[in-house]
Protein backbone atom coordinates (compact mmCIF):
# COMPACT_ATOMS: atom_id res chain seq x y z
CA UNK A 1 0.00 0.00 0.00
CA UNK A 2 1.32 3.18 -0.91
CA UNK A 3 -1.89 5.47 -0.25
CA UNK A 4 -0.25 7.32 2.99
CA UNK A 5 0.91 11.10 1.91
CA UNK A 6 2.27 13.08 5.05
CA UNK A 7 1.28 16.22 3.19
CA UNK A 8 -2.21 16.31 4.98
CA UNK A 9 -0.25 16.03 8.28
CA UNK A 10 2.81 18.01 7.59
CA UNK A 11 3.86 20.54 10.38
CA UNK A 12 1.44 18.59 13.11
CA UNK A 13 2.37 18.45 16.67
CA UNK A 14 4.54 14.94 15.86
CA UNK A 15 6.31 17.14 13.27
CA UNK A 16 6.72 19.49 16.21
CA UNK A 17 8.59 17.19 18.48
CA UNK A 18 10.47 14.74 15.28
CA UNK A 19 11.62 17.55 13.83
CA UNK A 20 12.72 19.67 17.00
CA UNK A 21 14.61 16.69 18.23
CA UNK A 22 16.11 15.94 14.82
CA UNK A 23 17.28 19.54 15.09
CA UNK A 24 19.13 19.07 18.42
CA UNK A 25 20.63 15.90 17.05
CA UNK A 26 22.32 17.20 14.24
CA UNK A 27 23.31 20.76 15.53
CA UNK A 28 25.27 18.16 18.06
CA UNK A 29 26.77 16.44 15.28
CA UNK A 30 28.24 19.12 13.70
CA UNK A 31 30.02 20.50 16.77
CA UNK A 32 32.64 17.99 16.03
CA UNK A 33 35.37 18.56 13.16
CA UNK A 34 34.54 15.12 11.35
CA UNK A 35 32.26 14.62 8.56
CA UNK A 36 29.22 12.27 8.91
CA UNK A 37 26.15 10.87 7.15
CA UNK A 38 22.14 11.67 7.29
CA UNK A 39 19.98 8.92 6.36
CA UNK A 40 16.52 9.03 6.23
CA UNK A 41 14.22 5.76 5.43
CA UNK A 42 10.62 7.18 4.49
CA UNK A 43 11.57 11.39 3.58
CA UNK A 44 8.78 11.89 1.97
CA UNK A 45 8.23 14.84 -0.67
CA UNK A 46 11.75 17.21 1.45
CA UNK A 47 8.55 20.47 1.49
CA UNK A 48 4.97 20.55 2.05
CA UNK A 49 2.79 23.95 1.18
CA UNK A 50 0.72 25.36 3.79
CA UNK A 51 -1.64 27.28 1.89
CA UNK A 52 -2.60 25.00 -0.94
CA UNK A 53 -3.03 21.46 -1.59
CA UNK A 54 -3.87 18.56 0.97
CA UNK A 55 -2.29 20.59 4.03
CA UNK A 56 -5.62 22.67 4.16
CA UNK A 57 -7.37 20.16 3.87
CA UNK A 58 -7.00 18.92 7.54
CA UNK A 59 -4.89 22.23 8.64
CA UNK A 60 -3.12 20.03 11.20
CA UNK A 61 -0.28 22.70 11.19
CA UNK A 62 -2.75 25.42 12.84
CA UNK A 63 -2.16 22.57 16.73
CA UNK A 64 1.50 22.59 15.92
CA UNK A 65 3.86 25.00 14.00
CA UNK A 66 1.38 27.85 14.28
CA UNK A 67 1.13 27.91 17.73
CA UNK A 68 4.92 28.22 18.14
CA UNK A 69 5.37 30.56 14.99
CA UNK A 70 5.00 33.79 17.13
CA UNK A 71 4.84 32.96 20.47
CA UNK A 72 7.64 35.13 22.21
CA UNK A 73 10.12 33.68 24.85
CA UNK A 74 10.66 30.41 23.70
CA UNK A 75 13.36 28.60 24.88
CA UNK A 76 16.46 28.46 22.56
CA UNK A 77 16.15 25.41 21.09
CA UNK A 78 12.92 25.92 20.28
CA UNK A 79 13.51 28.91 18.71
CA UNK A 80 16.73 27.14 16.46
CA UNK A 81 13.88 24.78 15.35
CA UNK A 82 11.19 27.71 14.67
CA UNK A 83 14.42 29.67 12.94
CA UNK A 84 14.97 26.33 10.43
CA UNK A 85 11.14 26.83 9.36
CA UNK A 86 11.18 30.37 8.87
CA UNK A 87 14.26 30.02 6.60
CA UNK A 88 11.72 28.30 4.26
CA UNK A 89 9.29 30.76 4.57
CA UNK A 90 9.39 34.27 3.24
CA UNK A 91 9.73 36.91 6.10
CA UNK A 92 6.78 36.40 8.41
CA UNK A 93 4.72 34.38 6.43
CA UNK A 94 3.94 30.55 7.03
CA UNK A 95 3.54 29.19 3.63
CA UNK A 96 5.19 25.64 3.44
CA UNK A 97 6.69 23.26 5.97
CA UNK A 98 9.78 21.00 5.99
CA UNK A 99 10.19 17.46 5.82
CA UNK A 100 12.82 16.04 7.43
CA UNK A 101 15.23 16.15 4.81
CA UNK A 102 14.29 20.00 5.00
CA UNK A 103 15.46 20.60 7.92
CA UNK A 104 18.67 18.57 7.47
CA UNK A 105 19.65 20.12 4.48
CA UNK A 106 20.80 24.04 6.10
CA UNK A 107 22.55 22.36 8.61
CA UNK A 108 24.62 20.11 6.62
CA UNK A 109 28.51 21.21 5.87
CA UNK A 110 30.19 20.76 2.85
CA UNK A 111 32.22 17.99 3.60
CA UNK A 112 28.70 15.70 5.30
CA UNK A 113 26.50 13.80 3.05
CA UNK A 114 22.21 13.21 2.68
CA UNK A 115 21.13 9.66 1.77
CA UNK A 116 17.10 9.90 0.87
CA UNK A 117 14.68 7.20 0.56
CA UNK A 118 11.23 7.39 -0.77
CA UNK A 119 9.44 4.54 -2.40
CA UNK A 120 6.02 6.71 -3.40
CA UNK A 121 6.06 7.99 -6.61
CA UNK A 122 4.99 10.87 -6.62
CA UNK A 123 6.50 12.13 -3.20
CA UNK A 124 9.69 10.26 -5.12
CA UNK A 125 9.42 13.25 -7.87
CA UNK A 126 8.71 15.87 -5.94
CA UNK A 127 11.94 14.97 -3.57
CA UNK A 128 14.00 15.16 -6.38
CA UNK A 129 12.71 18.54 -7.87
CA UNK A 130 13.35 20.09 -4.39
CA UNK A 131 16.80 18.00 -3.59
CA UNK A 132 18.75 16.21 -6.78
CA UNK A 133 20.47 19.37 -7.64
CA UNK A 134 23.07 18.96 -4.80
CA UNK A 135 25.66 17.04 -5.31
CA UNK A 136 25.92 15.82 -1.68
CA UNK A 137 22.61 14.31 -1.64
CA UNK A 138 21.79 11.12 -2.87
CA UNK A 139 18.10 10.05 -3.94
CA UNK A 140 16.44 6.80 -4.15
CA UNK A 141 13.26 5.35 -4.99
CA UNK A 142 13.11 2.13 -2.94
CA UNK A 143 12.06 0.52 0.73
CA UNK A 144 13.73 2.21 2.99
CA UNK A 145 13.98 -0.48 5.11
CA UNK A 146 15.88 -2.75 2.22
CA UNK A 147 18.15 0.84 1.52
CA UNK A 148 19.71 1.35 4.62
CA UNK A 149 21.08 -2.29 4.83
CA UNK A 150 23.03 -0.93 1.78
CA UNK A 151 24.39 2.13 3.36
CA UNK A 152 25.77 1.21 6.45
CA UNK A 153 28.04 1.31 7.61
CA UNK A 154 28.65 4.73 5.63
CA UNK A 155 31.96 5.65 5.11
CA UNK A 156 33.39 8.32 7.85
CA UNK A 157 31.78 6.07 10.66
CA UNK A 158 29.36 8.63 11.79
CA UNK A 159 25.59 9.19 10.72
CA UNK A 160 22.22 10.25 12.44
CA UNK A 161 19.87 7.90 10.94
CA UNK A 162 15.88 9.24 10.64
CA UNK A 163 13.20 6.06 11.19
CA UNK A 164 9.79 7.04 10.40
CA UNK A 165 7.81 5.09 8.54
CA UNK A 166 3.98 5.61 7.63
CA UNK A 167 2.66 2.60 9.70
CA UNK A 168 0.71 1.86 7.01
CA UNK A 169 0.65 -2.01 7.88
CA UNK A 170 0.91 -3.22 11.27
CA UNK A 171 4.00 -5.09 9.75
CA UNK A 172 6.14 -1.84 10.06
CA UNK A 173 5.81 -1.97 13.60
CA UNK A 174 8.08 -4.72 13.72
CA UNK A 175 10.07 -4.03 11.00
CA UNK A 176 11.60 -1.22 12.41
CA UNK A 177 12.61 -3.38 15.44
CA UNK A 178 13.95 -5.81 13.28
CA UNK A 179 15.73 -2.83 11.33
CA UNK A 180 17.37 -1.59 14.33
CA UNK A 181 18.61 -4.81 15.27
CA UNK A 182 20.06 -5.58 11.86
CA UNK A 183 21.61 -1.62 11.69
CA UNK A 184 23.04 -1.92 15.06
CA UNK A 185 24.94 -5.17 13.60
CA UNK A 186 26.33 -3.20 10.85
CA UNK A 187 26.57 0.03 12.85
CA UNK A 188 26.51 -0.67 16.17
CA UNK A 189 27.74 3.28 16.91
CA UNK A 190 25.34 5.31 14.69
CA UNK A 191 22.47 7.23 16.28
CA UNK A 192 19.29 6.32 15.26
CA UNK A 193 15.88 8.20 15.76
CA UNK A 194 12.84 6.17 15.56
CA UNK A 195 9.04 8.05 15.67
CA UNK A 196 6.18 6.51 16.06
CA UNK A 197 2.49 7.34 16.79
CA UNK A 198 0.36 6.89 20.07
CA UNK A 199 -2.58 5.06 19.29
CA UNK A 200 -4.93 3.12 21.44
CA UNK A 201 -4.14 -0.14 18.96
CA UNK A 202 -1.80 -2.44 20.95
CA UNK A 203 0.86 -2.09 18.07
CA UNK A 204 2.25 0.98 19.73
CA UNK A 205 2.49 -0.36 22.90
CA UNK A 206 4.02 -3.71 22.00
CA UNK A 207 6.53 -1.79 19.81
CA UNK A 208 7.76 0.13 23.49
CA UNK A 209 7.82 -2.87 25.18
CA UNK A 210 10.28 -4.57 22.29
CA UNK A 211 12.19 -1.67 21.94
CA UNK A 212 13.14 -1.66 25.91
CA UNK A 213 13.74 -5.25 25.20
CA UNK A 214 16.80 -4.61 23.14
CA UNK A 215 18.87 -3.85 26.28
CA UNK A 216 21.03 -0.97 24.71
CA UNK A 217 23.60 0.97 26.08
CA UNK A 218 22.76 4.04 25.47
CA UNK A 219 19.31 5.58 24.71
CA UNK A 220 16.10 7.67 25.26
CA UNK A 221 12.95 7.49 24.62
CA UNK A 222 10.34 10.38 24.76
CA UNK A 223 6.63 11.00 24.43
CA UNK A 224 4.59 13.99 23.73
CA UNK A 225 0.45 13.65 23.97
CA UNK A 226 -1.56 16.59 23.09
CA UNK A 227 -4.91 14.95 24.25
CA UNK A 228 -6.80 12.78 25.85
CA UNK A 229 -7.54 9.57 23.69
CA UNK A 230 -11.09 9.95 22.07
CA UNK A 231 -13.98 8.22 23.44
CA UNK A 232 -14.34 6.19 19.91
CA UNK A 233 -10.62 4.43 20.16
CA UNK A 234 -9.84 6.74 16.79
CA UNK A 235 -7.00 8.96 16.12
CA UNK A 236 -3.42 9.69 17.12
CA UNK A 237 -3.35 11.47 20.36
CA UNK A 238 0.62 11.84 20.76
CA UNK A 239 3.78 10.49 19.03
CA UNK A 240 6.89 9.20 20.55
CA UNK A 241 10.68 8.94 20.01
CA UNK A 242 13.56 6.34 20.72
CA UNK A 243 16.80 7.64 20.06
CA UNK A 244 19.42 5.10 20.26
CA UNK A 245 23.27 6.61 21.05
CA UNK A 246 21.68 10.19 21.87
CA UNK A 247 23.51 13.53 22.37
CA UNK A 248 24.45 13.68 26.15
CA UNK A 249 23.04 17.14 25.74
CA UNK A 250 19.29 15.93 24.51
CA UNK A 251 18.11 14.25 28.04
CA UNK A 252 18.56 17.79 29.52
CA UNK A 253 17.44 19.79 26.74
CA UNK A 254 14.31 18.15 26.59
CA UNK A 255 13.30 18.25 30.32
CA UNK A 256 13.43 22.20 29.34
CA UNK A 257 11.03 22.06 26.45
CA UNK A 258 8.83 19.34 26.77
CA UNK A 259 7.00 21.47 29.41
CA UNK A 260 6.80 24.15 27.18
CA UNK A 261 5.72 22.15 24.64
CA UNK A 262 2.90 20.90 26.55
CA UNK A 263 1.55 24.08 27.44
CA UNK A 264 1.95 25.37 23.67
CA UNK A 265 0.30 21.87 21.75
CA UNK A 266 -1.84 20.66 24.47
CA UNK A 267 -5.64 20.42 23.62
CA UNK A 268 -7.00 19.39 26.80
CA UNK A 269 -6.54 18.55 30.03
CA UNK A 270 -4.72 15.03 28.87
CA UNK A 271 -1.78 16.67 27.24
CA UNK A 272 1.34 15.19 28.76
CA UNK A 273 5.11 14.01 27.95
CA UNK A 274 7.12 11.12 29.33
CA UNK A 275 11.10 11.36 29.07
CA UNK A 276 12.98 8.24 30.04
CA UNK A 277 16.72 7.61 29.25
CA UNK A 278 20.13 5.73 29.55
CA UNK A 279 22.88 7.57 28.51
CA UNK A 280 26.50 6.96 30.31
């Protein structure tokens, strides 16, 4: 099934937290004098338009990015993620929204390389109209659960590596278990940041429970909920994040923001984050 397209979601409150924590990630990474690698398994179309198209559709953006877009006094990570969007924007205007790959791409140096999947065709095209004309990117259309067995490990032994598949299937819940397992074989030192939705489906729950199972040494894992679950046992209420080989830095980062980002995304009185991590 390829029917899921992120653009009716794009800039949502699980953008809010992926993206913000993909930020941090990578601003860490390039602290240090070596180059290294961003892979990302599902990137989607790289730029979604807020004003037109399936974005207005659903106007998902209007419970996440809006609500930080002008809200003063953010704390400054937030506002390093908030900055990253408004460099796609013209001054003062929010028009269009970044994928991942969107927000990797400023922060990248000359000498650090972008590995893209997409398998959907049409997100496929519209990745490479916004991305092939750099040379240090590198497109494919394929799985990208079959693609990163290709890529690692990547040549200068250091890469953040994006997880975040559609969950089309209840299949992909264990496939990305059974992708970490194989990528910490072949890469046993990357970082890797998984997202995945909060559902009331036991899928979600059984994929924490396996991912605690893997017995790491070194990790975090983070949720964000912006509701209560509905009544009807429909809908995503929250998203949540395992980041295997973290920053030092994100544990305390995030027990700065996540507060804030409660109080900025939350829609009722069930809006809550969890922050649990390992990191020696």
């Amino acid at each position: 099934m390829l029917s899921y397209r992120h653009a009716f979601h794009a800039g949502n409150h699980a953008d809010v937290l992926k993206h913000f924590v993909l930020t941090q990630v990578l601003k860490y990474f390039i602290q240090k004098d070596k180059p290294f690698w961003y892979i990302d398994t599902h990137a989607g179309a790289g730029m979604y338009a807020l004003d037109e198209g399936y974005a207005t559709q659903t106007a998902e953006y209007r419970d996440g990015i809006e609500r930080l877009w002008n809200t003063p006094d953010l704390p400054h990570a937030l506002l390093e993620y908030v900055a990253l969007v408004r460099g796609s924007n013209p001054p003062g205007k929010l028009q269009t929204y970044p994928g991942s790959p969107g927000f990797a791409r400023p922060l990248l140096r000359a000498e650090d390389r972008m590995q893209l999947f997409e398998l959907h065709p049409t997100d496929y095209e519209l990745l490479l109209q916004a991305f092939a004309r750099n040379r240090k990117i590198r497109i494919e259309q394929k799985d990208g659960f079959a693609g990163l067995k290709a890529v690692l490990p990547p040549p200068p032994r250091r890469a953040v590596v994006l997880i975040d598949p559609p969950y089309e299937q209840k299949q992909d819940y264990a496939r990305v278990v059974d992708a970490l397992k194989d990528s910490l074989q072949r890469f046993a030192t990357g970082t890797y940041i998984l997202w995945y939705p909060l559902l009331q489906r036991p899928e979600p729950k059984l994929l924490q429970e396996r991912l605690q199972d893997l017995n790491l040494p070194s990790w975090l894992h983070t949720t964000l909920s912006v509701q209560e679950p509905s009544r009807e046992g429909y809908g995503m209420f929250g998203s949540g994040l395992f980041v295997i080989n973290p920053p030092w830095t994100l544990n305390q980062t995030l027990q700065d923001t996540l507060p804030v980002l409660v109080d900025l995304l939350g829609l009722d009185q069930g809006a809550n984050y969890t922050l649990d991590a390992h990191i020696p």
